[in-house]
Structures are given as structure tokens and as C-alpha cells.
N, C-alpha and C. Protein backbone atom coordinates (compact mmCIF):
# COMPACT_ATOMS: atom_id res chain seq x y z
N UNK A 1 145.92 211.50 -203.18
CA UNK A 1 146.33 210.10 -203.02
C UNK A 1 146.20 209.38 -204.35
N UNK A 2 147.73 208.90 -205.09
CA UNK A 2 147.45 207.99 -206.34
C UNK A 2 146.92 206.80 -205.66
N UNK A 3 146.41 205.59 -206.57
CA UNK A 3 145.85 204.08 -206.08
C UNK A 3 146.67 203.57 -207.11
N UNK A 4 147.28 202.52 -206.74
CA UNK A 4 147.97 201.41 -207.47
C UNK A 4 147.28 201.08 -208.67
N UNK A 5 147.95 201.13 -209.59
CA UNK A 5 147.37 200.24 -211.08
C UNK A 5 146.81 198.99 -210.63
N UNK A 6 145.81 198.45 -211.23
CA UNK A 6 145.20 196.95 -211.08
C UNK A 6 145.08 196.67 -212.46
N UNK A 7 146.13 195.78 -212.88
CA UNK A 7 145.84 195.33 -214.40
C UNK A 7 144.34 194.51 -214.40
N UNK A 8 144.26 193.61 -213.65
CA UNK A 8 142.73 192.80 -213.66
C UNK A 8 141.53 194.16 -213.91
N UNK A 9 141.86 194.71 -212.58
CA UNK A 9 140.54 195.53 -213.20
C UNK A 9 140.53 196.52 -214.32
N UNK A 10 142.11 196.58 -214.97
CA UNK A 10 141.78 197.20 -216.34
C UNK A 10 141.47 196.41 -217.21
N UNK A 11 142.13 195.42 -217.30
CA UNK A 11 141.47 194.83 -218.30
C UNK A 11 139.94 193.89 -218.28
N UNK A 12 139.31 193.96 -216.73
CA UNK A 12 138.59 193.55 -217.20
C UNK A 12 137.09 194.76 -217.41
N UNK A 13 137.49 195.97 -217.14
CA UNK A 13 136.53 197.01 -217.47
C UNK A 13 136.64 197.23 -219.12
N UNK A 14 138.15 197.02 -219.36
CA UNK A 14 137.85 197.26 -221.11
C UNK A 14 137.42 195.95 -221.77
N UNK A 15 137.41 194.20 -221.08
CA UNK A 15 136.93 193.18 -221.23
C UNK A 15 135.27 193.44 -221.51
N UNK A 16 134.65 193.95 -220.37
CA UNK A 16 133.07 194.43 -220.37
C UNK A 16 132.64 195.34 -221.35
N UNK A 17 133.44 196.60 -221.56
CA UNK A 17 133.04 197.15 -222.61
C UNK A 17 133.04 196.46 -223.87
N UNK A 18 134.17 195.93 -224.49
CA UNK A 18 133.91 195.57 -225.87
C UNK A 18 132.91 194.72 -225.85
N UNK A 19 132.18 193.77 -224.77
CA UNK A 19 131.40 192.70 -224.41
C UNK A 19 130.36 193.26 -225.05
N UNK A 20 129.55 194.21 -223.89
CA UNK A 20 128.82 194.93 -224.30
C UNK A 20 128.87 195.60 -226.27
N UNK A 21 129.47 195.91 -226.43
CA UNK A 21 129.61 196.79 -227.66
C UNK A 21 128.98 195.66 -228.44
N UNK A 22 129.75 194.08 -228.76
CA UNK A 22 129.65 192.95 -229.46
C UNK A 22 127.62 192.52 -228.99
N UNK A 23 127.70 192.49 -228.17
CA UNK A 23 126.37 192.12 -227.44
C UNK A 23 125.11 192.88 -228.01
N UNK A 24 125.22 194.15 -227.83
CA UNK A 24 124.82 195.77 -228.46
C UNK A 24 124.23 195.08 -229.91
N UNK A 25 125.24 194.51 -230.84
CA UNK A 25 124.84 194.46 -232.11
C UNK A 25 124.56 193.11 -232.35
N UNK A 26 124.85 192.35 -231.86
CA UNK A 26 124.32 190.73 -231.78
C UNK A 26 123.28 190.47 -231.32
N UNK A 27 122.50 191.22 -230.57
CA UNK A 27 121.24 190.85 -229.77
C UNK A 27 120.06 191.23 -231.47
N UNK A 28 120.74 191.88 -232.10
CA UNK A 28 119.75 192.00 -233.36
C UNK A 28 119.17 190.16 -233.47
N UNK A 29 120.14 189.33 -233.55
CA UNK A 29 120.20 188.08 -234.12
C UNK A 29 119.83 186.94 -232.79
N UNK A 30 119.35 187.67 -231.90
CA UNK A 30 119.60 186.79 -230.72
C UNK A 30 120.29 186.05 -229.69
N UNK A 31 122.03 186.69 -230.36
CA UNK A 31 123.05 186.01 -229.33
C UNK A 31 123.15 186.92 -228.50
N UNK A 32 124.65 185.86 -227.61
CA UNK A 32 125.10 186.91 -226.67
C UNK A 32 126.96 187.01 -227.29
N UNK A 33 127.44 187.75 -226.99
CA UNK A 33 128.68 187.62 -227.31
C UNK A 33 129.65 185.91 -227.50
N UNK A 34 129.37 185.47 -226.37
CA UNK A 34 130.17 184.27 -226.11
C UNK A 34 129.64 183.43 -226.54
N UNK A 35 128.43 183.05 -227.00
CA UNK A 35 127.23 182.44 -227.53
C UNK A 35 128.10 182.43 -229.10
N UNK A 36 127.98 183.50 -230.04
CA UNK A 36 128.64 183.75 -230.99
C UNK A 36 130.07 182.96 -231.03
N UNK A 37 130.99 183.35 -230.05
CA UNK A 37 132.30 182.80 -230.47
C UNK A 37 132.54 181.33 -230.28
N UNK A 38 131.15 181.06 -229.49
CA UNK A 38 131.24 179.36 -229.89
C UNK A 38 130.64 179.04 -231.13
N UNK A 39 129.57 179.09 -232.11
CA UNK A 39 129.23 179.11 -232.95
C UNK A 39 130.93 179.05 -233.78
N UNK A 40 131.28 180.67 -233.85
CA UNK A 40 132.35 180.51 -234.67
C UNK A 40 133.56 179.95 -234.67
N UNK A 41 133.78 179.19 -233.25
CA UNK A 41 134.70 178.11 -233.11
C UNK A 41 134.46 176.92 -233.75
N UNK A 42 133.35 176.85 -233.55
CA UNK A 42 132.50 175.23 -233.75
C UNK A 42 132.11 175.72 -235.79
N UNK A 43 132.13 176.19 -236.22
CA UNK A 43 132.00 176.41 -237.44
C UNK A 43 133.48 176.57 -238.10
N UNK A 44 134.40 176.88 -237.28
CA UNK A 44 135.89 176.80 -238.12
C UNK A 44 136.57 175.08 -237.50
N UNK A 45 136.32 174.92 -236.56
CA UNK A 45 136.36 173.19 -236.36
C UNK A 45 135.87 172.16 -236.95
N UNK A 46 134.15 172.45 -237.50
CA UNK A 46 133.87 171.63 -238.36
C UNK A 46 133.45 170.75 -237.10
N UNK A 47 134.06 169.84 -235.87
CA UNK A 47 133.82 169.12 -235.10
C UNK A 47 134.36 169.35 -234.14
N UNK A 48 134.01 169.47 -232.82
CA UNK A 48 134.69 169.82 -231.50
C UNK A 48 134.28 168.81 -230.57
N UNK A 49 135.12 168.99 -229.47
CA UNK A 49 134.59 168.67 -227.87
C UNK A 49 134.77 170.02 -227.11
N UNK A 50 134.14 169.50 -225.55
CA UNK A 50 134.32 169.94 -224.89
C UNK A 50 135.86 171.26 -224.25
N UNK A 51 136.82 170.11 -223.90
CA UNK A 51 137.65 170.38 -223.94
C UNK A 51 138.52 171.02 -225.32
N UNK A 52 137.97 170.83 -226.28
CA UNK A 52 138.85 171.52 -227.37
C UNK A 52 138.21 173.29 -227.46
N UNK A 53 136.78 173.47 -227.34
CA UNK A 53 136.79 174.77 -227.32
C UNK A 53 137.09 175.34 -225.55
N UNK A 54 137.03 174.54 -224.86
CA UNK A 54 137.65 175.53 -223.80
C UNK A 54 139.04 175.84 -223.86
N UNK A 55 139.83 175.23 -224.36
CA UNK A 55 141.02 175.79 -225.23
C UNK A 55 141.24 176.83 -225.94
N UNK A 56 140.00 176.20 -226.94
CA UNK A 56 140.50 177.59 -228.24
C UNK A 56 139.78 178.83 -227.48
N UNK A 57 138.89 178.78 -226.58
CA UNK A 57 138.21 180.16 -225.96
C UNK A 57 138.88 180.32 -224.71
N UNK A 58 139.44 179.71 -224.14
CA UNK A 58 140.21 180.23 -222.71
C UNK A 58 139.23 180.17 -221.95
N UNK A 59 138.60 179.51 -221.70
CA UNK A 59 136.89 179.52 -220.88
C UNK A 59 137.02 178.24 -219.89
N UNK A 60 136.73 178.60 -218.41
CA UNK A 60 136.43 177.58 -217.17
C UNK A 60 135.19 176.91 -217.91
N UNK A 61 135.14 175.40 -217.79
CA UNK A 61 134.37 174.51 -218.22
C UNK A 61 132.59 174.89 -217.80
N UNK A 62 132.95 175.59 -216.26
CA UNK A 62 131.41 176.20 -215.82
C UNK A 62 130.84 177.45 -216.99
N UNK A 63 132.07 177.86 -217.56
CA UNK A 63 131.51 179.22 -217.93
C UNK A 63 131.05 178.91 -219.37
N UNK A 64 131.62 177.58 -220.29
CA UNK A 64 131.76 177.18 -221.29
C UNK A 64 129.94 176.25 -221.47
N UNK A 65 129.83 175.52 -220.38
CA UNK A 65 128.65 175.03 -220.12
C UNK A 65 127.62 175.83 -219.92
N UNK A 66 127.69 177.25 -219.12
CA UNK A 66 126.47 177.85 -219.07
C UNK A 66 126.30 178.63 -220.63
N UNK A 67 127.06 178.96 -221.44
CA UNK A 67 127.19 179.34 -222.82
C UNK A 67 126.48 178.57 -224.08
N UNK A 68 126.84 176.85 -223.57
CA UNK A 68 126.47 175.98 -224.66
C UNK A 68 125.03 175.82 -223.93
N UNK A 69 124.44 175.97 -223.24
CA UNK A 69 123.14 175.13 -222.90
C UNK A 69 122.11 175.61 -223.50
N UNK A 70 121.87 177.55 -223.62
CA UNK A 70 121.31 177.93 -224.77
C UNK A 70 121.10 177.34 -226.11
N UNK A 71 122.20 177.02 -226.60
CA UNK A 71 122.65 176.94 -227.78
C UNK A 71 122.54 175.24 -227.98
N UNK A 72 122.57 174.61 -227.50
CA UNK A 72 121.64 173.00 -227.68
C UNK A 72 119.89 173.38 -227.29
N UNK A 73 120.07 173.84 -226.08
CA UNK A 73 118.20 173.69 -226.31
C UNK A 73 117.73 174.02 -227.44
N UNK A 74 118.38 174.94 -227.69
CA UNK A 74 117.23 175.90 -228.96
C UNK A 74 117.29 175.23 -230.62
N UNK A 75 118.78 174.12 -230.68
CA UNK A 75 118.80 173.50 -231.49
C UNK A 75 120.05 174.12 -232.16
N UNK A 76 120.89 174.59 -231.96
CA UNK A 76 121.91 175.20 -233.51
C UNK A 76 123.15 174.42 -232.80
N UNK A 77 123.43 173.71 -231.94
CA UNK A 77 124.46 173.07 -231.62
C UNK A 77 123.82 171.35 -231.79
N UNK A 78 124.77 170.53 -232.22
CA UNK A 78 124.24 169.00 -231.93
C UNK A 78 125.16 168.19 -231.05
N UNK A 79 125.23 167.30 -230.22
CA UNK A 79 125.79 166.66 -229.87
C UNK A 79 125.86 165.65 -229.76
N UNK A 80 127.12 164.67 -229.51
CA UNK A 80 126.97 163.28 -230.19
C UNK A 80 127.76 162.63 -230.01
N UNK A 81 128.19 161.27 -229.89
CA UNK A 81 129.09 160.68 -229.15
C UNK A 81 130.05 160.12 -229.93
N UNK A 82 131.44 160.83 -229.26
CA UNK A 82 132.44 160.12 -230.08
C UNK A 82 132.69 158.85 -229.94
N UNK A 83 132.72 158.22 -231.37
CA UNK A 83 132.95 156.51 -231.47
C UNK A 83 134.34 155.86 -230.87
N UNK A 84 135.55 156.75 -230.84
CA UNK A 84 136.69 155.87 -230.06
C UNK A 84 136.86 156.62 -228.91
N UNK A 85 135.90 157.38 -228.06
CA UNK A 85 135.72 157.23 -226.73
C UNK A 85 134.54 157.52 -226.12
N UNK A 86 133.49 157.22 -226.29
CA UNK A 86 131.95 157.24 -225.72
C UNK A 86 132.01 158.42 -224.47
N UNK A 87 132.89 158.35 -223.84
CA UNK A 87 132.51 159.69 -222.86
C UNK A 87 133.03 160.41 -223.26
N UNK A 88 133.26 160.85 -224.18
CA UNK A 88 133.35 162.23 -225.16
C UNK A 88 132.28 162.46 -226.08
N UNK A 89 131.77 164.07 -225.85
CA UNK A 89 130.89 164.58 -226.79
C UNK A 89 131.30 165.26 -227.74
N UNK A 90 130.86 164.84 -229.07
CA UNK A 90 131.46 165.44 -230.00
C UNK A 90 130.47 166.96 -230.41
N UNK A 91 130.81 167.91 -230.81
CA UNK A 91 130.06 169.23 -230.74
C UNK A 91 129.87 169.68 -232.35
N UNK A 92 128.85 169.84 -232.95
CA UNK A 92 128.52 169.94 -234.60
C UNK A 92 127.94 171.37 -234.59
N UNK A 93 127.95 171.93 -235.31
CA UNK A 93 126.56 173.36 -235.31
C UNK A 93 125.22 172.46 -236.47
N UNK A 94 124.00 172.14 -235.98
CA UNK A 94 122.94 171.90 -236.78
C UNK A 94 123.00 172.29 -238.29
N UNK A 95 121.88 172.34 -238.89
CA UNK A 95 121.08 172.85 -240.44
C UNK A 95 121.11 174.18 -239.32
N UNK A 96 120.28 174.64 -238.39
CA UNK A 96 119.56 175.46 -237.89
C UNK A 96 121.06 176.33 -237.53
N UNK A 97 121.83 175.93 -236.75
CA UNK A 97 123.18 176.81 -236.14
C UNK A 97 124.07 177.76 -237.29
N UNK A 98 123.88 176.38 -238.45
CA UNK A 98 124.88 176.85 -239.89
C UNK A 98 123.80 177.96 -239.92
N UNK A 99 122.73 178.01 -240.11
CA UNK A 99 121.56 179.42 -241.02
C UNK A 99 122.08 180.72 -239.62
N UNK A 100 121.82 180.26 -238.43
CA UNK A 100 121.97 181.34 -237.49
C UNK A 100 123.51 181.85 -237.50
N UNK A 101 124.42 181.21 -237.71
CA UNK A 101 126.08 181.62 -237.70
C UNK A 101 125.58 182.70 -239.01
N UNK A 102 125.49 182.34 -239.82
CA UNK A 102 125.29 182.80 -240.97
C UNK A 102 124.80 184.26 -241.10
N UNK A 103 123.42 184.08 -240.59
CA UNK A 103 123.29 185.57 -240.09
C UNK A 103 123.90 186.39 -239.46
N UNK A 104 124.44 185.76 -238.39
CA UNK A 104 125.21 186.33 -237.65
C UNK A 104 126.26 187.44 -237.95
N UNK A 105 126.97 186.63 -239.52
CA UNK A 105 128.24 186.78 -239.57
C UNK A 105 128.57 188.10 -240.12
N UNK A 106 127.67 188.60 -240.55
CA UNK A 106 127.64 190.01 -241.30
C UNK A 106 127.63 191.07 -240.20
N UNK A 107 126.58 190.33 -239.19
CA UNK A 107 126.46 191.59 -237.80
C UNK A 107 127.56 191.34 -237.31
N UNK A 108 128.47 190.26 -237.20
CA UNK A 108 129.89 190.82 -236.35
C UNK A 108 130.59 191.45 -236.98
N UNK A 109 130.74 190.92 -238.38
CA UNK A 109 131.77 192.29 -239.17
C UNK A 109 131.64 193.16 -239.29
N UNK A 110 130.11 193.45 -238.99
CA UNK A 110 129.80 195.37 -239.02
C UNK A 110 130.29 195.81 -237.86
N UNK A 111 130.22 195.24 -236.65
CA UNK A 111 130.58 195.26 -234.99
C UNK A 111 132.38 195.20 -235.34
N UNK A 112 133.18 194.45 -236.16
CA UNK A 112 133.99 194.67 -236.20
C UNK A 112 134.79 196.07 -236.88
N UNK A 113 134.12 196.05 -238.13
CA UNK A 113 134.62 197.32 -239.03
C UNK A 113 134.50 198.46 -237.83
N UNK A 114 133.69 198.80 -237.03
CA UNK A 114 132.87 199.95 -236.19
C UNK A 114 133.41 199.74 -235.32
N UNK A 115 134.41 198.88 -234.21
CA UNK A 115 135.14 198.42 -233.66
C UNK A 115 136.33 199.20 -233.86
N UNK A 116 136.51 199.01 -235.24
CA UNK A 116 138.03 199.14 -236.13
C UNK A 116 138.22 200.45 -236.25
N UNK A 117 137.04 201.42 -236.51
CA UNK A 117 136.80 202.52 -237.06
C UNK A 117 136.71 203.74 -235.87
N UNK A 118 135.92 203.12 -234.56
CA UNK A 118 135.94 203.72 -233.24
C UNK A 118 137.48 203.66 -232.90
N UNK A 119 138.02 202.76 -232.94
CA UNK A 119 139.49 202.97 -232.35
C UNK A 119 140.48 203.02 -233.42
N UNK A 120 140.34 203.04 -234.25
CA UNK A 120 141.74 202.86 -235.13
C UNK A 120 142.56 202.35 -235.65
N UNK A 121 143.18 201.78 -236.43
CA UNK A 121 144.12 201.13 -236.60
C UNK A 121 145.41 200.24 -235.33
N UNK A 122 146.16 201.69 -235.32
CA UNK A 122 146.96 201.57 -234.06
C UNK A 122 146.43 201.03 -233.06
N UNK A 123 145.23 201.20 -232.41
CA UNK A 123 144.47 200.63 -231.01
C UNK A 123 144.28 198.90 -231.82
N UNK A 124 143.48 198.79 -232.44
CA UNK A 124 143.26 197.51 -233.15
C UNK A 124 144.11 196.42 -233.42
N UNK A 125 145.50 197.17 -233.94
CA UNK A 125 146.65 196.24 -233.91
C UNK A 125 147.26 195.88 -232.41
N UNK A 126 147.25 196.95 -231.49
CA UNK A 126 147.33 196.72 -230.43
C UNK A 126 146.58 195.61 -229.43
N UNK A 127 145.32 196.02 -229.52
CA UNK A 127 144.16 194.68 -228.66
C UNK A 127 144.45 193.40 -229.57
N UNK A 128 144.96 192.84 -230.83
CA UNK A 128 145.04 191.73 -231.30
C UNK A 128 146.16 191.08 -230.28
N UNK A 129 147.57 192.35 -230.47
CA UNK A 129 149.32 191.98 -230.19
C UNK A 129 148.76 191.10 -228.31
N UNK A 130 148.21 192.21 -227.64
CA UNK A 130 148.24 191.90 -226.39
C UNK A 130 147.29 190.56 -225.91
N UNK A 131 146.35 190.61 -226.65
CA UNK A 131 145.60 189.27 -226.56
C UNK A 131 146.92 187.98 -226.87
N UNK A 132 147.60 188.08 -227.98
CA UNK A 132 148.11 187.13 -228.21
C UNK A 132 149.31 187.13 -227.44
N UNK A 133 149.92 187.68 -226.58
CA UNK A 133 150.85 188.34 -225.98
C UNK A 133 150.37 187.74 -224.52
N UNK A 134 149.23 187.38 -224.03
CA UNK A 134 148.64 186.83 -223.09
C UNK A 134 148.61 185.73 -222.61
N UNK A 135 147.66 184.64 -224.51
CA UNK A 135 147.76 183.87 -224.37
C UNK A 135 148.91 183.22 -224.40
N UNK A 136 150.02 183.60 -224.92
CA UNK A 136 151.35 182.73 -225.32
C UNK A 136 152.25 182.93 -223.95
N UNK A 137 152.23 183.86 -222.91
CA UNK A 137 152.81 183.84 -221.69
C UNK A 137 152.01 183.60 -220.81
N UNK A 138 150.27 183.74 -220.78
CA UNK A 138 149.91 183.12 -219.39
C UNK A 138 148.74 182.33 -219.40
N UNK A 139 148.41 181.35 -220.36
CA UNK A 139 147.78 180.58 -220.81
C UNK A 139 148.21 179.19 -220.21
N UNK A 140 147.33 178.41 -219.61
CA UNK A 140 147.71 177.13 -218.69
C UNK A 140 147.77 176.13 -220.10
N UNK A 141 148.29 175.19 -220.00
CA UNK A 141 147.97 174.23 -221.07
C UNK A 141 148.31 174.36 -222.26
């Protein structure tokens, strides 16, 4: 008996693995995967909200909130109120977030090169095409 393809559950078993893999070498530094790609959102923004990295990350606002709450308690995120609309939070990375991105940034590129190097070229160019291939056909907003 074949079973029907399930794209969800392929992609989200190869979603978990690379998770893991990224996680694997980030926990050196104390993150978690998603932890990281806010950092490095919020460090190529310079200034965010809410709504702007659930954008640039494709992330339900619940999933985006349980991500940032770490990451203010402990201090490497700041938040702060935007002046032409008060119920907007504006999102900074600290003194403390800039030193921890920082560290960081060497352990993801090793996670990346080793990434690059486990699969290949061809696979690599591939997981970029289809990611972007995703967001540009099934991306709300």
C-alpha cells in the first residue's frame, strides 16, 4: 500500500531537522534558533515593531511573542514607544543583544558553511529557490 504525499508533513520534518541542526550549534551561545533570527532581523532593521518582524519572519504573533519574551527579560532586546503612535512598540537589540548577536554570528556561519557542506551546493541553492518560491506565492500580506 503507497500513502499519499503530504507536503506539510514534508516539509515540516525537514523544517525540524534543520531547526534542530541550527539549535545543535547555537545552544553553545544560549539561543534557540528563532531566538537568533530575531536578533538578526532586529539587527538588520536597526528598529522594528511588532508587526514588522512578523512579516519579515512569517511568524503567528503567539509564536513571535513566545520567542521575544526570553529575549527582553534577559535584556538583549529593548522596547519602547513609538512617538507618532504610542500603541506601537518600537523593538531595538540593547549594548547587551549587539555583544550576544555578535557572538552569535560566527556560530551561525559555521552552522551555515556545515549546512552548505552537508548538502551541497545544488541542495542549498535549492532550499533558498523554494523558500522564496513560497513566500512570493503563499505568503498572506
Amino acid at each position: 500500500m503507497e500513502i499519499e504525499h503530504c507536503y506539510n508533513s514534508a516539509m515540516r520534518k525537514s523544517s525540524r531537522l534543520i531547526t534542530q541542526f541550527y539549535e545543535e550549534r547555537l545552544s553553545s551561545v544560549g539561543l534557540k534558533a528563532g531566538q537568533f533570527s530575531i536578533l538578526r532581523a532586529v539587527h538588520f532593521c536597526k528598529e522594528t515593531s511588532n508587526k514588522e518582524l512578523q512579516k519579515i519572519l512569517v511568524l503567528e504573533q503567539t509564536t513571535l511573542t513566545r520567542n521575544l519574551k526570553p529575549l527582553l527579560r534577559d535584556g538583549f532586546l529593548h522596547l519602547s514607544v513609538d512617538p507618532k503612535d504610542k500603541r506601537v512598540k518600537r523593538i531595538t537589540l540593547s549594548s547587551s543583544g549587539k555583544k550576544l548577536y555578535k557572538k552569535a554570528l560566527p556560530v551561525w556561519k559555521g552552522a551555515q558553511k556545515e549546512l552548505h557542506h552537508k548538502l551541497g551546493k545544488n541542495e542549498t541553492v535549492k532550499i533558498l529557490s523554494l523558500s522564496k518560491s513560497f513566500v512570493d506565492k503563499l505568503a498572506v500580506g
